[in-house]
Protein backbone atom coordinates (compact mmCIF):
# COMPACT_ATOMS: atom_id res chain seq x y z
CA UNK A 1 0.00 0.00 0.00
CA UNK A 2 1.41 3.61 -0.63
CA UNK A 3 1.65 5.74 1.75
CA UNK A 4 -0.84 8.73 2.70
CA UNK A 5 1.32 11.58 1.93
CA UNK A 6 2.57 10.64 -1.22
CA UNK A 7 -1.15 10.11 -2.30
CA UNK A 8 -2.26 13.13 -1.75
CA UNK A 9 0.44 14.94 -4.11
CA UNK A 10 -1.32 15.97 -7.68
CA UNK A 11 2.45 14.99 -9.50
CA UNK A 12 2.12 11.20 -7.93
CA UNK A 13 -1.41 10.98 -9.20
CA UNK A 14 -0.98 12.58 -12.46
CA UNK A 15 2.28 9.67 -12.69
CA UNK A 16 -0.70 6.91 -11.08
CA UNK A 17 -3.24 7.43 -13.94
CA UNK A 18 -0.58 7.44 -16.60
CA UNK A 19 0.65 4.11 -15.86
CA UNK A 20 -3.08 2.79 -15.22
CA UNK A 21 -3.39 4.04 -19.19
CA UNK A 22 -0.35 2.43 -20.31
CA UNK A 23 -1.83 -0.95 -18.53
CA UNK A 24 -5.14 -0.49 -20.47
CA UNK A 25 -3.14 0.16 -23.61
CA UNK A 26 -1.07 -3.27 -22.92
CA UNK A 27 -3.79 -5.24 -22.04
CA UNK A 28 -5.39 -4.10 -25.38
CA UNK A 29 -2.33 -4.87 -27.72
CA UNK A 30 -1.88 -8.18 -26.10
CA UNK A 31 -5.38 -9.54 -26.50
CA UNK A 32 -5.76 -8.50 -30.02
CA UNK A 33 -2.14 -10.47 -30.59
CA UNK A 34 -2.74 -13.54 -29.01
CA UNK A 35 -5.36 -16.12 -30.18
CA UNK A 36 -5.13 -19.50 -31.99
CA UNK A 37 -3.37 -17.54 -34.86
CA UNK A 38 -0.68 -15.30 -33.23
CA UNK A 39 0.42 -11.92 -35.02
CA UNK A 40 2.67 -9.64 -34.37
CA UNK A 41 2.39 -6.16 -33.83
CA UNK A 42 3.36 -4.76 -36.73
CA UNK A 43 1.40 -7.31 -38.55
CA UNK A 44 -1.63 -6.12 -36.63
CA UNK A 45 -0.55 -2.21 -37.27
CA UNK A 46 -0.34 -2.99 -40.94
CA UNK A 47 -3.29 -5.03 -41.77
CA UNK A 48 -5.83 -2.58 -40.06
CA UNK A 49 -4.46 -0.04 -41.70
CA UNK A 50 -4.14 -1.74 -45.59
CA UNK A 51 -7.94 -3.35 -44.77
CA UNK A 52 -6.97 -5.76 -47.86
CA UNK A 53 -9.84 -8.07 -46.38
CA UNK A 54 -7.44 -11.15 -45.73
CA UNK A 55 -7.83 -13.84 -43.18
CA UNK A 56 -5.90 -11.64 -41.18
CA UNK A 57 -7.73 -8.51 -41.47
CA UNK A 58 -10.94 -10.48 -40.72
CA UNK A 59 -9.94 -12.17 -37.76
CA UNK A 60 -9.11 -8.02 -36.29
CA UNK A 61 -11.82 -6.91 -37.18
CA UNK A 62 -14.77 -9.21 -37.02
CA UNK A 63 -13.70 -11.22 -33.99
CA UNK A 64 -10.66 -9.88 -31.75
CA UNK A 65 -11.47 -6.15 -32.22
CA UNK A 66 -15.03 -6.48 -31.29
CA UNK A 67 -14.25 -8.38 -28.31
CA UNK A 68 -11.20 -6.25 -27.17
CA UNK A 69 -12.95 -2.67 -27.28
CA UNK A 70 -16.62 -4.40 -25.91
CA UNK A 71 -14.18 -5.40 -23.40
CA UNK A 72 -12.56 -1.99 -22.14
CA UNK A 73 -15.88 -0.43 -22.48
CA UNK A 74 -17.53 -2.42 -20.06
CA UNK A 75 -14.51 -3.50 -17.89
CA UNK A 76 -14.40 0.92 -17.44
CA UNK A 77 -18.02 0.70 -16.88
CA UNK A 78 -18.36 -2.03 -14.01
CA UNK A 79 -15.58 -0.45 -12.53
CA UNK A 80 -16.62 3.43 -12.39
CA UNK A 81 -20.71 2.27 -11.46
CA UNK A 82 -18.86 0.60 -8.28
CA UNK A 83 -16.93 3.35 -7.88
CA UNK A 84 -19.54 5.82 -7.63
CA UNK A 85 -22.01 3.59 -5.60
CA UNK A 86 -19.16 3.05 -2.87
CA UNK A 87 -19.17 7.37 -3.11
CA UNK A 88 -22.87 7.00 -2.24
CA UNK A 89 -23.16 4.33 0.11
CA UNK A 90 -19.96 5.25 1.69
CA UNK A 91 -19.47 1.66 1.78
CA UNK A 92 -16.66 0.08 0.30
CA UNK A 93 -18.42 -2.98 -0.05
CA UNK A 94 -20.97 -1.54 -2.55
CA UNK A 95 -20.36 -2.80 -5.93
CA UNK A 96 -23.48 -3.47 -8.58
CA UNK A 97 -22.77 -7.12 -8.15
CA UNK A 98 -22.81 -7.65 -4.43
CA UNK A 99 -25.91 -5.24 -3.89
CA UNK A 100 -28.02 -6.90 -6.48
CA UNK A 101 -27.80 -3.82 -8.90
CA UNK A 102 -26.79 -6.63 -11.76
CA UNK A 103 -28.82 -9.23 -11.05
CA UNK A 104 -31.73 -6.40 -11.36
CA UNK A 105 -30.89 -5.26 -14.58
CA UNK A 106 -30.05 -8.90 -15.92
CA UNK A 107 -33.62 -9.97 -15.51
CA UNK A 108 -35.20 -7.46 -17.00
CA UNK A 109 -32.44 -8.33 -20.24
CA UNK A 110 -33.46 -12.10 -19.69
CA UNK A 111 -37.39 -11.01 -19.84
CA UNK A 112 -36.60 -9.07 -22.97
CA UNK A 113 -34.57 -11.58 -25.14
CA UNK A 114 -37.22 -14.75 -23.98
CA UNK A 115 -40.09 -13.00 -24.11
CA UNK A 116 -39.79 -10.04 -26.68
CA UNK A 117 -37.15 -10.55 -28.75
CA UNK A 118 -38.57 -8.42 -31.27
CA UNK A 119 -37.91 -5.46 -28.94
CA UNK A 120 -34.26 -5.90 -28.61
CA UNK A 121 -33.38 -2.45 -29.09
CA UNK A 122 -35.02 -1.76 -25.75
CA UNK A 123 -32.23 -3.89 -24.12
CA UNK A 124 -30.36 -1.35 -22.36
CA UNK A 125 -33.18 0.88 -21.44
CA UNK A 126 -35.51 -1.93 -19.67
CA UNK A 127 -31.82 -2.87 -17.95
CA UNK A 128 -31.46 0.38 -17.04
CA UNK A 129 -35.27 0.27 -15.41
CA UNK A 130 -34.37 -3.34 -13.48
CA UNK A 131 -30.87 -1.99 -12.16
CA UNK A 132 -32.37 1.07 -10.93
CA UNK A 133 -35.32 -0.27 -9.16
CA UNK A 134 -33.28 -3.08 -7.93
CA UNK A 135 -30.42 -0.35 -6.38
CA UNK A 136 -33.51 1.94 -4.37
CA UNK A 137 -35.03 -1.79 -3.36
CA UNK A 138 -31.93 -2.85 -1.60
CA UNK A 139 -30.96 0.96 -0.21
CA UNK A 140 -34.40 1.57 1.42
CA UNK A 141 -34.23 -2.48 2.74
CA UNK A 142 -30.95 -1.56 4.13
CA UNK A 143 -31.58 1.66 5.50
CA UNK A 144 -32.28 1.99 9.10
CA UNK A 145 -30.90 5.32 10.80
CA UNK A 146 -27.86 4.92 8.24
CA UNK A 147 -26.44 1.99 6.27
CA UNK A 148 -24.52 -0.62 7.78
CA UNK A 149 -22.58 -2.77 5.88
CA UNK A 150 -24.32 -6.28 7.23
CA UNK A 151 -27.64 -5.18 6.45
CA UNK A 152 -26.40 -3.74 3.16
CA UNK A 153 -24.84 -6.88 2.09
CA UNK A 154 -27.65 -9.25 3.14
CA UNK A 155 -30.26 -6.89 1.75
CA UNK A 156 -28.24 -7.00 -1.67
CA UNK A 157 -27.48 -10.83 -1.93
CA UNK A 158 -31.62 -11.70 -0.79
CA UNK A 159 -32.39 -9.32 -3.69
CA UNK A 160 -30.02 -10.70 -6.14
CA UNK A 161 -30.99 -14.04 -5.06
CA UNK A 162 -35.09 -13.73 -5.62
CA UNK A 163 -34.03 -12.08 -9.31
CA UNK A 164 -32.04 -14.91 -10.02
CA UNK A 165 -34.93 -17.35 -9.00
CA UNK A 166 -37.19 -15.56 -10.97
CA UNK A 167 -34.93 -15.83 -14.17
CA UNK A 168 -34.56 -19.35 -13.42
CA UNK A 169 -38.23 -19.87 -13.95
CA UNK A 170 -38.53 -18.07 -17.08
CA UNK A 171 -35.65 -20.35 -18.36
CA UNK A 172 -37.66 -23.35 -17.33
CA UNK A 173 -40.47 -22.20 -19.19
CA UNK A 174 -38.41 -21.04 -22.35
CA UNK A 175 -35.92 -24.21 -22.18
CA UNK A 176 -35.17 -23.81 -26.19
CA UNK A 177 -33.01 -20.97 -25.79
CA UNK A 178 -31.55 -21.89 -22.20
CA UNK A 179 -28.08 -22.44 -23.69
CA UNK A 180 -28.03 -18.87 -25.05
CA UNK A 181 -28.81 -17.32 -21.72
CA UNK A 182 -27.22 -19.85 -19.83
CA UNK A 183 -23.82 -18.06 -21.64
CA UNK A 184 -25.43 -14.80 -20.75
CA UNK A 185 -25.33 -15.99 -16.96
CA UNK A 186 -21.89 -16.78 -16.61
CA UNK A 187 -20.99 -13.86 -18.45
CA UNK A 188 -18.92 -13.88 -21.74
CA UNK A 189 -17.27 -11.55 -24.31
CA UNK A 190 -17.22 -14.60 -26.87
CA UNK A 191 -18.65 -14.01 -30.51
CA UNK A 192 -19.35 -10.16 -29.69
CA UNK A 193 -19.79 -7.92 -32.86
CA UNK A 194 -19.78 -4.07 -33.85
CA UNK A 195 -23.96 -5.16 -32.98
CA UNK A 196 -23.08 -5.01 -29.63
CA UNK A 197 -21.09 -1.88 -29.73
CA UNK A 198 -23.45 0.20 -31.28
CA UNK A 199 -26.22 -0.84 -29.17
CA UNK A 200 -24.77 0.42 -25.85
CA UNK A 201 -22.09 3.31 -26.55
CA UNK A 202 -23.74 5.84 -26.70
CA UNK A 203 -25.21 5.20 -22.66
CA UNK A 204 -21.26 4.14 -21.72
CA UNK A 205 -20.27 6.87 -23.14
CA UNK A 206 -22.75 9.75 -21.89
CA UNK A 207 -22.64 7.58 -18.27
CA UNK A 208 -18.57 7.63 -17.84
CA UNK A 209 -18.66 11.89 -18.57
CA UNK A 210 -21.86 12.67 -17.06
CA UNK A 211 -20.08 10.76 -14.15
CA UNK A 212 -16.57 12.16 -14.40
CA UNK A 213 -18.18 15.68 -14.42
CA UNK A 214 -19.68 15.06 -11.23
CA UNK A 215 -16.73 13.37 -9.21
CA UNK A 216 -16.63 16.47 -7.07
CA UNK A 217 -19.82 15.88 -6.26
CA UNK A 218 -18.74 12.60 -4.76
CA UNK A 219 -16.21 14.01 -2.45
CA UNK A 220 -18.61 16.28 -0.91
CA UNK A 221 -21.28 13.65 -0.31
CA UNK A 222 -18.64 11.60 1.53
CA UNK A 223 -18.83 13.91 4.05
CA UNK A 224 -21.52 13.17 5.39
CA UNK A 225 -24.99 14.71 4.63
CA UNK A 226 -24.64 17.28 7.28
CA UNK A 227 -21.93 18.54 5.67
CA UNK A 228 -22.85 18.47 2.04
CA UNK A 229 -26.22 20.32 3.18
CA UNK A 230 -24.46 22.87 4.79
CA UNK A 231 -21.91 23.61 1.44
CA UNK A 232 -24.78 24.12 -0.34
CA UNK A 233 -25.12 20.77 -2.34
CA UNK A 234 -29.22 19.65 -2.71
CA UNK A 235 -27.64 15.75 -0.79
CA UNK A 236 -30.87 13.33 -2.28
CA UNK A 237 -31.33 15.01 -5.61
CA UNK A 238 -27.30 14.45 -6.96
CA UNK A 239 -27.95 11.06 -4.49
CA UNK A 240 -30.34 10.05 -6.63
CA UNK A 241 -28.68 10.98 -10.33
CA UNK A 242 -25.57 9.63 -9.24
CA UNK A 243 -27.51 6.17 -8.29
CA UNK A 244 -29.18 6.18 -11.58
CA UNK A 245 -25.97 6.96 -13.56
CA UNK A 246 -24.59 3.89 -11.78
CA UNK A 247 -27.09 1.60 -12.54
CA UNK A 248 -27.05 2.75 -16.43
CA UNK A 249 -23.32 1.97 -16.68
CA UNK A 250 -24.13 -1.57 -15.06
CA UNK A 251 -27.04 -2.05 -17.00
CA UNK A 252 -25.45 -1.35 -20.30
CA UNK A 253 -23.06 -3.54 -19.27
CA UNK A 254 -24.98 -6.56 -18.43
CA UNK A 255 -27.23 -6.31 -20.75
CA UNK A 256 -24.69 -7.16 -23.29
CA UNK A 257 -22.01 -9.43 -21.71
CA UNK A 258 -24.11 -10.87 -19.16
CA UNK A 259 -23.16 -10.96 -15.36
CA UNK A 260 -19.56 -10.30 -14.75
CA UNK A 261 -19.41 -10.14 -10.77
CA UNK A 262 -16.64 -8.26 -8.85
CA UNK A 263 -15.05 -5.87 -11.63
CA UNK A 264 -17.72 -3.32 -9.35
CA UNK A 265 -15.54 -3.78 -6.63
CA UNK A 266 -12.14 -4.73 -7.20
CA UNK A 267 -10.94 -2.31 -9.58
CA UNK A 268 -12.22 1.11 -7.31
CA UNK A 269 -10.48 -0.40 -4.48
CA UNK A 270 -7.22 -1.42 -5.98
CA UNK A 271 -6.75 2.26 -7.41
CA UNK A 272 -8.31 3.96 -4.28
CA UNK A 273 -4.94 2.11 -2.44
CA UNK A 274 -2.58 4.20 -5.05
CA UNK A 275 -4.46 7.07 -5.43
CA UNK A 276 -6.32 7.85 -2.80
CA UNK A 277 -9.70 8.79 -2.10
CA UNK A 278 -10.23 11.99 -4.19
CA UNK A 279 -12.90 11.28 -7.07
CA UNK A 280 -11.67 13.85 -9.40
CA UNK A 281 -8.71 11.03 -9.68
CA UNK A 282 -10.44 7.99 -8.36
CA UNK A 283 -12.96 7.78 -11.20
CA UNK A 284 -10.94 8.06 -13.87
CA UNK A 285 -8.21 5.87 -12.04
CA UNK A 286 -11.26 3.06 -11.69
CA UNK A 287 -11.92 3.51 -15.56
CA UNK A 288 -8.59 2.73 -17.02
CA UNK A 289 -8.35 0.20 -14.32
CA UNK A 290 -11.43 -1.58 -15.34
CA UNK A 291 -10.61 -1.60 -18.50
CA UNK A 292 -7.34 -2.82 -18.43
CA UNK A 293 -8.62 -5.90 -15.78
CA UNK A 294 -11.39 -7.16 -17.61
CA UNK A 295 -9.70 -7.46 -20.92
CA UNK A 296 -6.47 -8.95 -19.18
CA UNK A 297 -8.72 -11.19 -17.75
CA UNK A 298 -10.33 -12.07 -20.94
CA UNK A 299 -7.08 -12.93 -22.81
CA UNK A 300 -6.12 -15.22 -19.28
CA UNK A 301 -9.22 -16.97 -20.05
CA UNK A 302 -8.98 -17.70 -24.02
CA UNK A 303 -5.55 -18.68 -23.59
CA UNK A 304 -4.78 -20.38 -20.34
CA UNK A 305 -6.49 -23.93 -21.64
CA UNK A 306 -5.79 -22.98 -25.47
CA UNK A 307 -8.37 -24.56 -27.56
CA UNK A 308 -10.75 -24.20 -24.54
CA UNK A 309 -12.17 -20.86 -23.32
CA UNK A 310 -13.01 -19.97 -19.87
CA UNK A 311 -15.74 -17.16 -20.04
CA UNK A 312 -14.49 -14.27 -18.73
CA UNK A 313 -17.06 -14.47 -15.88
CA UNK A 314 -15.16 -17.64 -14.97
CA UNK A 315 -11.87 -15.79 -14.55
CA UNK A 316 -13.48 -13.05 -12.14
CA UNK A 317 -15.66 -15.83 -9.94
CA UNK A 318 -12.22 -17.04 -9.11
CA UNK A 319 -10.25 -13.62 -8.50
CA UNK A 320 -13.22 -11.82 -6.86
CA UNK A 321 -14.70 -13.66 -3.20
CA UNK A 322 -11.05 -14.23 -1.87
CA UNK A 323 -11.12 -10.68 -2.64
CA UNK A 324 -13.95 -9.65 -1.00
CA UNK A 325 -13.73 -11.66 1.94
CA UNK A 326 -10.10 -9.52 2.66
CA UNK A 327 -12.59 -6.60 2.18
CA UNK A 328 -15.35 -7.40 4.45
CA UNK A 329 -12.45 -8.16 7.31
CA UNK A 330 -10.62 -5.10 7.12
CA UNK A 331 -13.76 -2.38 6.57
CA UNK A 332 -14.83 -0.97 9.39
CA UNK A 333 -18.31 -0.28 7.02
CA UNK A 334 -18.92 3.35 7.50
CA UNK A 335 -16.53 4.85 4.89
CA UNK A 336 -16.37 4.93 0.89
């Protein structure tokens, strides 16, 4: 862990977020060199940029690229919606995993794709709908003169755990395209497309600046509310946008990779230990972070048992409880 003081200096941090760029960067260049056909570099430099339409050129483009840049984008997005719901919850145990802010947003996806396929541009919003309800369901269960981080967690993993059943019965009922969702479950970047892409930029996108924009916003609500009243900021109004910009990064997240558990938590809390606690650097820190993680994690899990591929959710179910469990010993549950 570094220490205090040199956290706090803008030079260090400045230093901090370049190198948590240059491991987004590498994670990038490696995943979209390795694979059953291995290029190099300048192979891959060259071939994007001629676009003869080669075996090459197709593998980039239709398969690796996709996957790579679906990858950061969501990896960033996991990461800063956990990022900003630890801000709000003061809770460093808040992630849209644990408190059932996924597992909201993945049923209402599920009910979509089973039930109204035809509707499948309305993916992300109806996720959006789920997540949200799901994330002022578990706050207002968990609430009781302030949040404790018990009742927070329990609250969160009964939630998830009745949205889970429920998607569970709709899969027994619609057992010709369990396979499909079962993949959707477990959470996968395999056989993602510029479909995919399109579909949910444009809320990753507007969700990472709107959020970014606001991070000093954050650092006031960790305050306490007493505090942030009395500097002037209106506490549950930017409560509740910040709540609903985290549960539109998740949403647009699940609703097109599936569940990916712990990215939500690890990633803030890794780069809040070498940057500190200030949200004007801890969001963007959590972004490049994310990004970098999942798509590392990706490449660990095409290549590890080369021809077989662990889903990425795979990879994180193994990294993320021992994790958490070091969390929940060491938080003392009242700060972000």
């Amino acid at each position: 862990m570094i220490g205090g003081d040199m956290r706090q200096r803008p030079g260090f941090r400045i230093v901090v977020l370049l190198l948590l760029a240059l491991f987004a960067v590498s994670a990038l260049l490696c995943a979209m060199r390795c694979g059953s056909r291995e290029l190099s570099y300048a192979r891959i430099i060259e071939t994007l940029w001629n676009a003869d339409g080669g075996t090459d050129f197709l593998i980039l483009y239709y398969i690796r690229l996709p996957r790579v840049v679906l990858g950061a984008m969501v990896g960033a997005s996991l990461a800063l919606s956990g990022a900003i719901l630890q801000g709000v919850m003061r809770n460093p145990l808040a992630s849209p995993g644990i408190i059932g802010v996924s597992a909201g947003g993945a049923l209402t996806a599920v009910a979509i794709m089973l039930l109204l396929p035809q509707f499948a541009g309305l993916l992300v919003p109806s996720a959006f709908c789920g997540a949200l309800a799901t994330a002022v369901l578990v706050y207002a269960l968990a609430w009781k003169g302030g949040i404790q981080p018990v009742r927070l967690i329990l609250s969160g993993v009964a939630v998830a755990s009745m949205l889970s059943a429920l998607v569970s019965v709709m899969l027994l009922f619609n057992s010709e395209r369990a396979v499909v969702i079962l993949d959707f479950m477990i959470g996968s970047l395999s056989a993602k497309s510029w479909t995919q892409i399109q579909l949910v930029w444009p809320y990753m996108a507007g969700g990472v600046i709107v959020s970014l924009l606001l991070a000093q916003v954050l650092n006031i609500l960790v305050l306490g509310d007493e505090v942030a009243t009395g500097l002037g900021l209106r506490v549950e109004l930017m409560r509740v946008i910040l709540l609903a910009l985290s549960a539109l990064l998740a949403a647009a997240s699940v609703s097109v990779v599936g569940l990916l558990g712990f990215v939500g938590l690890i990633a803030p809390h890794i780069v809040r230990l070498m940057i500190g606690s200030d949200y004007r650097y801890l969001l963007p820190g959590s972004v490049l972070f994310g990004a970098g993680m999942l798509v590392w994690c990706d490449t660990v899990g095409r290549m590890a048992l080369d021809p077989v591929e662990l889903p990425v959710g795979i990879i994180l179910a193994l990294l993320g409880p021992p994790f958490f469990l070091y969390l929940l010993r060491r938080s003392d549950g009242h700060e972000a």
